[in-house]
PDB file of N, CA and C in Angstrom:
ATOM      1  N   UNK A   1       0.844  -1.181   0.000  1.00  0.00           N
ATOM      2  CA  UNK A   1       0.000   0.000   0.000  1.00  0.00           C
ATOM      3  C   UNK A   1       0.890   1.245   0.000  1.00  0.00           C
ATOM      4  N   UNK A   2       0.307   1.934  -0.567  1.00  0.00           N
ATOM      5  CA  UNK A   2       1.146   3.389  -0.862  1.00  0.00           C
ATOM      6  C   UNK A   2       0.298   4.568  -0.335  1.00  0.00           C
ATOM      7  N   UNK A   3       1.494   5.397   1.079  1.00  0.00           N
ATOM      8  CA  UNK A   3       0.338   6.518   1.777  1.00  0.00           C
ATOM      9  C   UNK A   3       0.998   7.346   0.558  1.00  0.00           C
ATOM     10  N   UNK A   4      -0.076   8.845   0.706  1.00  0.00           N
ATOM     11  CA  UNK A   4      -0.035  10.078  -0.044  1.00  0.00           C
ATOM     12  C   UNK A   4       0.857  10.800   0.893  1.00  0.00           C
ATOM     13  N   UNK A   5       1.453  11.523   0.626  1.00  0.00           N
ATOM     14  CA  UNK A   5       1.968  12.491   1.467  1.00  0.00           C
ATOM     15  C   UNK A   5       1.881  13.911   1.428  1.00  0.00           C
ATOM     16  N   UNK A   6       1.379  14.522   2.580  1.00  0.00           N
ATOM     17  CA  UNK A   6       0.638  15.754   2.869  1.00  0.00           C
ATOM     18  C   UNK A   6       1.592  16.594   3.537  1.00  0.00           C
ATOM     19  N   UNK A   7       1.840  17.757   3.442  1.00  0.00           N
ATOM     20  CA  UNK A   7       2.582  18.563   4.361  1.00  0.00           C
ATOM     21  C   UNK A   7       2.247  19.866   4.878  1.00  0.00           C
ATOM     22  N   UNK A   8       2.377  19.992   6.035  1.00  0.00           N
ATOM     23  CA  UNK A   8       1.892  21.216   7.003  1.00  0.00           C
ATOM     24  C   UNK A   8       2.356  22.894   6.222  1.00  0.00           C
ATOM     25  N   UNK A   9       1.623  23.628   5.799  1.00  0.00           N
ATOM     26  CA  UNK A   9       2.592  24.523   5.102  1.00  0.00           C
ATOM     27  C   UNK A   9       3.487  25.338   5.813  1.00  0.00           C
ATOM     28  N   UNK A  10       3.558  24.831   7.056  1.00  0.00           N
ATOM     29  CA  UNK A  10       5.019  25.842   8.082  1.00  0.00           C
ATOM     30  C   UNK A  10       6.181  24.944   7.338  1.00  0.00           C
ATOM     31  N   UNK A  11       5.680  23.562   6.709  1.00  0.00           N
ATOM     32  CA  UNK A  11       7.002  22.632   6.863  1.00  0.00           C
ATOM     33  C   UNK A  11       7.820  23.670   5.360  1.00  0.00           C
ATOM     34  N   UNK A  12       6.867  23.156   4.473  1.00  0.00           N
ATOM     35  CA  UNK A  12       7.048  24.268   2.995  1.00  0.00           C
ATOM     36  C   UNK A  12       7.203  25.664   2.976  1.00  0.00           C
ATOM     37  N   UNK A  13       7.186  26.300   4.184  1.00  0.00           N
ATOM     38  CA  UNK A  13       7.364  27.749   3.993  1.00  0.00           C
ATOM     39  C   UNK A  13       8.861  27.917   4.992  1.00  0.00           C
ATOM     40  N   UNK A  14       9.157  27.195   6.073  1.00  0.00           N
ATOM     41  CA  UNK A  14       9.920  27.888   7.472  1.00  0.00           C
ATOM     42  C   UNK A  14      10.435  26.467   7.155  1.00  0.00           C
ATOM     43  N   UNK A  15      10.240  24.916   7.534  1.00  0.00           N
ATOM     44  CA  UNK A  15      11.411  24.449   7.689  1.00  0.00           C
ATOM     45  C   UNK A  15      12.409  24.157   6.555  1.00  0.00           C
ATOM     46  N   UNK A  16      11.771  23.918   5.309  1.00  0.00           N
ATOM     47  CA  UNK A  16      12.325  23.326   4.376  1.00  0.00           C
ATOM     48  C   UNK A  16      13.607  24.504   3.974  1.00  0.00           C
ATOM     49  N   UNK A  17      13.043  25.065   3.672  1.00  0.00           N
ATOM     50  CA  UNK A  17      14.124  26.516   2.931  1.00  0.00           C
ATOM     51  C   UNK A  17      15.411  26.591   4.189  1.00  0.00           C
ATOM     52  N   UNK A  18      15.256  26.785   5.524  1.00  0.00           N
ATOM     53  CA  UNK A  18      16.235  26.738   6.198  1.00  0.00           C
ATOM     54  C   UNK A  18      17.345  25.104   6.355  1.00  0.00           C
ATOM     55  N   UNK A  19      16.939  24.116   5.415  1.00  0.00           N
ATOM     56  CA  UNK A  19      18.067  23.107   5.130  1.00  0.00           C
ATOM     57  C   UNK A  19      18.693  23.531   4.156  1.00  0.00           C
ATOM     58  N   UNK A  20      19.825  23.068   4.328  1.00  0.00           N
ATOM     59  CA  UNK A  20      20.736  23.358   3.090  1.00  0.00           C
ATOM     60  C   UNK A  20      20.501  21.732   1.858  1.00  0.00           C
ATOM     61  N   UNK A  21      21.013  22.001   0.680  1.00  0.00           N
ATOM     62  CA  UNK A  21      20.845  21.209  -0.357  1.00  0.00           C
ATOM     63  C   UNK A  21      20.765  19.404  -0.192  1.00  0.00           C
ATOM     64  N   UNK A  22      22.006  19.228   0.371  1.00  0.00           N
ATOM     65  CA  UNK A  22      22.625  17.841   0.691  1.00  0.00           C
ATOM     66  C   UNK A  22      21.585  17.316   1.871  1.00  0.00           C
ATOM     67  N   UNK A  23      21.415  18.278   2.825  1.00  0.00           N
ATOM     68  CA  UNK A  23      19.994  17.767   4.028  1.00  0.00           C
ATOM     69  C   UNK A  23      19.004  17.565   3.360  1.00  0.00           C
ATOM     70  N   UNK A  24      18.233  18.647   2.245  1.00  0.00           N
ATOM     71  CA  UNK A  24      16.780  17.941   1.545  1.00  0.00           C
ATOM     72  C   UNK A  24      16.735  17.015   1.250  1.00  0.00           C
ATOM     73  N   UNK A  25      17.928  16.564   0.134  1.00  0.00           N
ATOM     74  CA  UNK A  25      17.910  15.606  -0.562  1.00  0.00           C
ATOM     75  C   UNK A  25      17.782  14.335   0.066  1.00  0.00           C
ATOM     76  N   UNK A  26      18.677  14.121   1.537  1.00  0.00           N
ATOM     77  CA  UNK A  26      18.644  13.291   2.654  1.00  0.00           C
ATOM     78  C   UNK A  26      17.629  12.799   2.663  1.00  0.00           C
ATOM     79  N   UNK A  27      17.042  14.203   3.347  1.00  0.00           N
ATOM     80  CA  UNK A  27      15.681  13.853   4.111  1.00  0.00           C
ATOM     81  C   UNK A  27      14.177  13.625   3.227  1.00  0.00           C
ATOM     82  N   UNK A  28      14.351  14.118   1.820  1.00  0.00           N
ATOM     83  CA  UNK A  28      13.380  13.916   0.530  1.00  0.00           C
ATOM     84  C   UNK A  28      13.254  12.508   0.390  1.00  0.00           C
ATOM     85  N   UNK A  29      14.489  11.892   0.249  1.00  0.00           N
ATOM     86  CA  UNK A  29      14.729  10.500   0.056  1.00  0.00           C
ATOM     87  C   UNK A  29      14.110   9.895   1.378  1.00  0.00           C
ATOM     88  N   UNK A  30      14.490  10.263   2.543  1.00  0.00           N
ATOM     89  CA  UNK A  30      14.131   9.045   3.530  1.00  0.00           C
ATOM     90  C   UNK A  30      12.524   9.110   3.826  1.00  0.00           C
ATOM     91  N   UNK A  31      11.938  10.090   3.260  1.00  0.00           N
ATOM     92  CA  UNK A  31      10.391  10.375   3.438  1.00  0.00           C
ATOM     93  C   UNK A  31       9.665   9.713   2.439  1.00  0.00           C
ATOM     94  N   UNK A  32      10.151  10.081   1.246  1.00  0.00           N
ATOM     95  CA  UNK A  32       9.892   9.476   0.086  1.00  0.00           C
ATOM     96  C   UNK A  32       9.859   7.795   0.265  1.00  0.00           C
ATOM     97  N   UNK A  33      11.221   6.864   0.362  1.00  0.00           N
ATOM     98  CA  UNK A  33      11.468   5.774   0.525  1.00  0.00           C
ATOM     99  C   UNK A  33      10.950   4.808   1.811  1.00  0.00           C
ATOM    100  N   UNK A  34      10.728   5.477   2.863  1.00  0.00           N
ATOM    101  CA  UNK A  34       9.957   5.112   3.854  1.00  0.00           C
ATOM    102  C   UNK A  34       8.735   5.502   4.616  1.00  0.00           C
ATOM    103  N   UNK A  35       8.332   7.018   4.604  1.00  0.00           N
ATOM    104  CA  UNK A  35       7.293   7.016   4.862  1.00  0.00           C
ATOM    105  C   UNK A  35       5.900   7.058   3.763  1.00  0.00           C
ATOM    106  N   UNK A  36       6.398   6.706   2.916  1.00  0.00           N
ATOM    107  CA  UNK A  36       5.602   6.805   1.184  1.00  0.00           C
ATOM    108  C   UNK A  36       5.011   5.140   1.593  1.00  0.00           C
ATOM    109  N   UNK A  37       6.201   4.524   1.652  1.00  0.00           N
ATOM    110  CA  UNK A  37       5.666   2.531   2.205  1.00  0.00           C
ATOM    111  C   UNK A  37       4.899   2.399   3.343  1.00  0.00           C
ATOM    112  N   UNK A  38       5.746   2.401   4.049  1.00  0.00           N
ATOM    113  CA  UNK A  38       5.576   2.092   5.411  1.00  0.00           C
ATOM    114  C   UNK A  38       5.646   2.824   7.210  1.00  0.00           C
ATOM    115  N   UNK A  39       4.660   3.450   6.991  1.00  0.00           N
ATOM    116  CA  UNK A  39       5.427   4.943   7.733  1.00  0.00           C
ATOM    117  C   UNK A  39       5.673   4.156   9.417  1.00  0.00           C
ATOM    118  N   UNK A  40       4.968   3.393   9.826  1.00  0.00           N
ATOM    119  CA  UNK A  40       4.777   2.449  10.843  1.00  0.00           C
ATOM    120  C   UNK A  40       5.861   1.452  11.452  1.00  0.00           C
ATOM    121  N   UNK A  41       6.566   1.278  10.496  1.00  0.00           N
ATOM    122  CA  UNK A  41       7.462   0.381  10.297  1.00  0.00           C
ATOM    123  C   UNK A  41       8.929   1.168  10.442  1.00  0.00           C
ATOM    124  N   UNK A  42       8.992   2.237  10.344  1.00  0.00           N
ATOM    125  CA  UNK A  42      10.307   3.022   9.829  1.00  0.00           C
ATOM    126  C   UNK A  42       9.959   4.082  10.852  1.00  0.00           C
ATOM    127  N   UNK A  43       9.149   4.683  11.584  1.00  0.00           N
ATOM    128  CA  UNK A  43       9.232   5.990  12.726  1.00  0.00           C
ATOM    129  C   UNK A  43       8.902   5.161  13.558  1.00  0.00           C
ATOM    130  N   UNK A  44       8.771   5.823  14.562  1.00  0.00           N
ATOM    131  CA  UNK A  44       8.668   5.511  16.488  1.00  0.00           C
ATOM    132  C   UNK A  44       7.596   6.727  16.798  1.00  0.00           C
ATOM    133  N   UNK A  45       6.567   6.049  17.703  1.00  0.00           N
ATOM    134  CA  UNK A  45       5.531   6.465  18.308  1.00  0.00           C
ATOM    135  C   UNK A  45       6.134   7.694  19.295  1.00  0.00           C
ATOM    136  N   UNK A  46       5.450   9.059  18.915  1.00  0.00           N
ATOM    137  CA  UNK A  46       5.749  10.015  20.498  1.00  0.00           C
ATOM    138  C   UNK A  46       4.695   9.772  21.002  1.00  0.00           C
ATOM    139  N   UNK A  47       4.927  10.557  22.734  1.00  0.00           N
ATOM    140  CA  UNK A  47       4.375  10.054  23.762  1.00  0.00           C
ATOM    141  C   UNK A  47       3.745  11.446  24.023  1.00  0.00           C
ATOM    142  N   UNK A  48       2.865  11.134  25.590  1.00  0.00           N
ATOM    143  CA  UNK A  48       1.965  12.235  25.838  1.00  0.00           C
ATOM    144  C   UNK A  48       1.496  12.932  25.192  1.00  0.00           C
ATOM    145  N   UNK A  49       2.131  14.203  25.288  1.00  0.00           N
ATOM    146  CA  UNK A  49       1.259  15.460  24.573  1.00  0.00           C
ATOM    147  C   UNK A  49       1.238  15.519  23.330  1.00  0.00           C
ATOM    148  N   UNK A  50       1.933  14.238  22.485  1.00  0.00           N
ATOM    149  CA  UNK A  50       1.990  14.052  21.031  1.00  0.00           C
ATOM    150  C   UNK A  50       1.744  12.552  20.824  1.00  0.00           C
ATOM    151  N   UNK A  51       1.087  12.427  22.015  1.00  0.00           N
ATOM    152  CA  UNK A  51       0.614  10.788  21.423  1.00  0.00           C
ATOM    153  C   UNK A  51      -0.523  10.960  19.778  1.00  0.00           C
ATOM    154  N   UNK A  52      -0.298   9.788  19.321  1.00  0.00           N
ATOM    155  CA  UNK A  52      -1.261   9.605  17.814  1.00  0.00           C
ATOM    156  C   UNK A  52      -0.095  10.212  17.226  1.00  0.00           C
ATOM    157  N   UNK A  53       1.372  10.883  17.281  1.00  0.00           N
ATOM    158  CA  UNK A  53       1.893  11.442  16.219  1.00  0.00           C
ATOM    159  C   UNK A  53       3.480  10.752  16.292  1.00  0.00           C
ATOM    160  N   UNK A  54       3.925  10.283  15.178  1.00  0.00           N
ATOM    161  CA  UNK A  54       5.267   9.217  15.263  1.00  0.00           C
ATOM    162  C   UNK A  54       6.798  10.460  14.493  1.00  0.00           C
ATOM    163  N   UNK A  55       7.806  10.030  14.803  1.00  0.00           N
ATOM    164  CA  UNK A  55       8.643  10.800  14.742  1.00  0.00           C
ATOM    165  C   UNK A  55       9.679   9.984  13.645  1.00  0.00           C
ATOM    166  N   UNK A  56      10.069  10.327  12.647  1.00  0.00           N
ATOM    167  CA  UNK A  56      11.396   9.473  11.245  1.00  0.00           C
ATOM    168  C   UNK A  56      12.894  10.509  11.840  1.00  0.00           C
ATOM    169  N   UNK A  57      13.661   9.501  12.555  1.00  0.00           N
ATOM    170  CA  UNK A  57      14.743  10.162  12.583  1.00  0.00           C
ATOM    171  C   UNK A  57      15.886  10.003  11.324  1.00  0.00           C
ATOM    172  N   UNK A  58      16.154  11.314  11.122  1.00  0.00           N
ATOM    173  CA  UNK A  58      17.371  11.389   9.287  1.00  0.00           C
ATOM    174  C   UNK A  58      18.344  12.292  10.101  1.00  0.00           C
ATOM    175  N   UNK A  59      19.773  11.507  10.488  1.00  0.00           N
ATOM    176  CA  UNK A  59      20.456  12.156  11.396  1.00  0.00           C
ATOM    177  C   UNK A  59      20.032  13.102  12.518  1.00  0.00           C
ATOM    178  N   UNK A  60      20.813  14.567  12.412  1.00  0.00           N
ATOM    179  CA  UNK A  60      19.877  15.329  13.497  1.00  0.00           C
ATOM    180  C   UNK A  60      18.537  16.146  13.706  1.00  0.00           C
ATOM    181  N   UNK A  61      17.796  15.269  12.447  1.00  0.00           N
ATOM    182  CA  UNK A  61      16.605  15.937  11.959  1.00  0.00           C
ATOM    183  C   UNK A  61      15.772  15.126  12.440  1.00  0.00           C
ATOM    184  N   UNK A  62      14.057  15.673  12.782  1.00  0.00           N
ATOM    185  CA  UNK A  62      13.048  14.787  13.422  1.00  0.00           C
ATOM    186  C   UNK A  62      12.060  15.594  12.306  1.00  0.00           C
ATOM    187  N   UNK A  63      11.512  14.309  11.634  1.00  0.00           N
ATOM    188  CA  UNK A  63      10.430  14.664  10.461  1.00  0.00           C
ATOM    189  C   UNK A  63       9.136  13.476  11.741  1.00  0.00           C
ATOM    190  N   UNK A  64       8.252  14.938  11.912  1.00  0.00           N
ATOM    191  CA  UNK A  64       7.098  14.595  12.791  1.00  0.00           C
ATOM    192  C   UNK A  64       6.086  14.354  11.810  1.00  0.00           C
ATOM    193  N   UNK A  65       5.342  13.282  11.820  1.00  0.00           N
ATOM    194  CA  UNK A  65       4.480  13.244  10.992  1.00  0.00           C
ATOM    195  C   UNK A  65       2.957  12.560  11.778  1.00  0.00           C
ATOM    196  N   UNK A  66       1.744  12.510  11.325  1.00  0.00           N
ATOM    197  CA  UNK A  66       0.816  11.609  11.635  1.00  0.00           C
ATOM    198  C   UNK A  66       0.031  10.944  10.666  1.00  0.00           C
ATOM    199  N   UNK A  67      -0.533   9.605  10.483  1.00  0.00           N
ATOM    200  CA  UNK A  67      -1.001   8.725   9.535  1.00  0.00           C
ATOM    201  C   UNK A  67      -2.543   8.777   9.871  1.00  0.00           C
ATOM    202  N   UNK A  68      -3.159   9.363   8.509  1.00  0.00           N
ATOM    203  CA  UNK A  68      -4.578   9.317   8.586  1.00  0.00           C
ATOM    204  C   UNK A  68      -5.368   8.877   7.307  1.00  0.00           C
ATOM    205  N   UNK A  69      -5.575   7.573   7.575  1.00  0.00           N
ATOM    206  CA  UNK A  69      -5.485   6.790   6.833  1.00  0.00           C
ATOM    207  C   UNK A  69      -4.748   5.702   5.930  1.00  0.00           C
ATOM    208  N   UNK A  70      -4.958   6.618   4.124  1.00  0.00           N
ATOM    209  CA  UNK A  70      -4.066   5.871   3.278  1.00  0.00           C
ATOM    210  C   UNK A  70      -2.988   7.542   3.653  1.00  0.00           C
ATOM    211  N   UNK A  71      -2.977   8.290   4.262  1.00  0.00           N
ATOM    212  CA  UNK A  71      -2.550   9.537   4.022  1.00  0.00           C
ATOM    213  C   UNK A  71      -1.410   9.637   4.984  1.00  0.00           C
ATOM    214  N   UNK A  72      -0.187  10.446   4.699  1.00  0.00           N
ATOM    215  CA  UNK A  72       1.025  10.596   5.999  1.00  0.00           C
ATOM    216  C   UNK A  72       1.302  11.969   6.231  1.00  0.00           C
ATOM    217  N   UNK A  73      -0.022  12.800   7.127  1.00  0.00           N
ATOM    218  CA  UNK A  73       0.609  14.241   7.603  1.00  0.00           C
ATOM    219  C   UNK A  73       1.760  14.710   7.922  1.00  0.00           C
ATOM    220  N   UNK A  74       2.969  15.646   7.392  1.00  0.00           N
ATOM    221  CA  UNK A  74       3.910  15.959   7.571  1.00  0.00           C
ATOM    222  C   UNK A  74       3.898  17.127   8.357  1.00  0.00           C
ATOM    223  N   UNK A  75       4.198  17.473   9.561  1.00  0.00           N
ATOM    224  CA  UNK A  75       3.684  18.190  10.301  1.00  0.00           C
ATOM    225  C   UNK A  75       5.608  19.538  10.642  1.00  0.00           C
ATOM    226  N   UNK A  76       6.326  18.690  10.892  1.00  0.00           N
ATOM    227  CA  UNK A  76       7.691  18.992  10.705  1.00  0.00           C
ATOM    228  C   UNK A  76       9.024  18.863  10.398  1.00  0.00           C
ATOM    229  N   UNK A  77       9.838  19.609  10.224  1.00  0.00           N
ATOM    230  CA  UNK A  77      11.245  18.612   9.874  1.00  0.00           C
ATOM    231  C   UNK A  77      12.524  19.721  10.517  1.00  0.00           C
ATOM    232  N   UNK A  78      12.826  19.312  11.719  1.00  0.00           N
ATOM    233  CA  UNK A  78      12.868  20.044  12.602  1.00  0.00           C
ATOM    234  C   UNK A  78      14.627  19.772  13.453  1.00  0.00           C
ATOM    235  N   UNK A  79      15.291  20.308  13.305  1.00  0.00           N
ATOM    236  CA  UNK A  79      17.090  20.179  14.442  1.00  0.00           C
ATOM    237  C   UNK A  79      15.646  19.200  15.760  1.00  0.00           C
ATOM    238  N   UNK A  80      16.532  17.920  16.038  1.00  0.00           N
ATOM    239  CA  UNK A  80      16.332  17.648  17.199  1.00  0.00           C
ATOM    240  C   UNK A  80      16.312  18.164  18.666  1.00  0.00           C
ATOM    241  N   UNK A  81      17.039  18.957  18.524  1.00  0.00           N
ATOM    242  CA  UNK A  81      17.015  20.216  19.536  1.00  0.00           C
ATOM    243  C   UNK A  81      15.936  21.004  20.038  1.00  0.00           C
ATOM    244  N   UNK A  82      15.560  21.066  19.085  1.00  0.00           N
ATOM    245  CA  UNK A  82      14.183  22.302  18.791  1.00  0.00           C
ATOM    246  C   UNK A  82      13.030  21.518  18.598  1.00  0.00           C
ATOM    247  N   UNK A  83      12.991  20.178  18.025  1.00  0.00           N
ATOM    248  CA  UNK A  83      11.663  19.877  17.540  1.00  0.00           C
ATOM    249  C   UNK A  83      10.176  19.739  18.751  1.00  0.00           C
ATOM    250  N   UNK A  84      10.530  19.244  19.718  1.00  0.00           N
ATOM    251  CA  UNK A  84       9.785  19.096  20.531  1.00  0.00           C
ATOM    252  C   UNK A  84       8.836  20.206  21.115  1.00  0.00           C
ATOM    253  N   UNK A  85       9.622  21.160  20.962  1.00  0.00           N
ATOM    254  CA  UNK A  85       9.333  22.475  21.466  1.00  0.00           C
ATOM    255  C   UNK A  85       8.179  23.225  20.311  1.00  0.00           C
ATOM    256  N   UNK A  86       9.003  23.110  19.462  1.00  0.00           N
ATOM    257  CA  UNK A  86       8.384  24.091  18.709  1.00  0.00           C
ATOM    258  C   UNK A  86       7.120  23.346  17.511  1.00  0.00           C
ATOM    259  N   UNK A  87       7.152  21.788  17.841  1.00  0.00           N
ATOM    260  CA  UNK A  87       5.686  21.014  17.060  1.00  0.00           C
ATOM    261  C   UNK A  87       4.925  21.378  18.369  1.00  0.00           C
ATOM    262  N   UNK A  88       4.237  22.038  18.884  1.00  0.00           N
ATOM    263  CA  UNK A  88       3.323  21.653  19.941  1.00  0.00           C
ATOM    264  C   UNK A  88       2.927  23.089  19.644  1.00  0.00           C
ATOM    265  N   UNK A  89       3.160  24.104  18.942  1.00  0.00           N
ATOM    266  CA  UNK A  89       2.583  25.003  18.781  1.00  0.00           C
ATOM    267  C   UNK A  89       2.036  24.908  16.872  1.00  0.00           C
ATOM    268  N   UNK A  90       2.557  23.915  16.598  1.00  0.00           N
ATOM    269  CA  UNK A  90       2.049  23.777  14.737  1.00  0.00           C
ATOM    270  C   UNK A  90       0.448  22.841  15.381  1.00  0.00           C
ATOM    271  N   UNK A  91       0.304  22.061  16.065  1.00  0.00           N
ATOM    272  CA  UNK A  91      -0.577  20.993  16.293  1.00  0.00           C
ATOM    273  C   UNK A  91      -1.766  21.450  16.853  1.00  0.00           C
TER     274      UNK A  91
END
């Protein structure tokens, strides 16, 4: 089965443009190649205040996403540092 993939437009306006070339491509590919298949299989469940929403780690990047349906909400793609913090105000 093949999800669609949807993205939050903070991800397309604020995170994307602040990666540099070699990170998109990274992280295009590992979204593309795994959360396009199998998003279940390839991220890890967050907890509490982001339960229902699973996290794809691509080095020091956290691409937050949630599965609704055949569909894979892309919610962020975010420095591990920062991500936690600053998805709880996109959600």
């Amino acid at each position: 089965m093949t999800f669609a993939l949807r993205y939050h437009p903070d991800v397309r306006d604020v995170d994307i443009p602040k990666l540099n070339e070699t990170l998109k491509k990274r992280i295009k590919k590992a979204i593309e190649e795994r959360l396009s298949i199998s998003p279940h299989q390839y991220g890890g469940p967050l907890r509490k205040t982001l339960k229902g929403y699973w996290k794809l780690r691509v080095g020091d990047y956290r691409v937050v996403y949630k599965v609704d349906g055949n569909e894979v909400w892309i919610f962020a793609i975010i420095n591990r540092k920062d991500v936690y913090t600053k998805i709880i105000k996109r959600i």
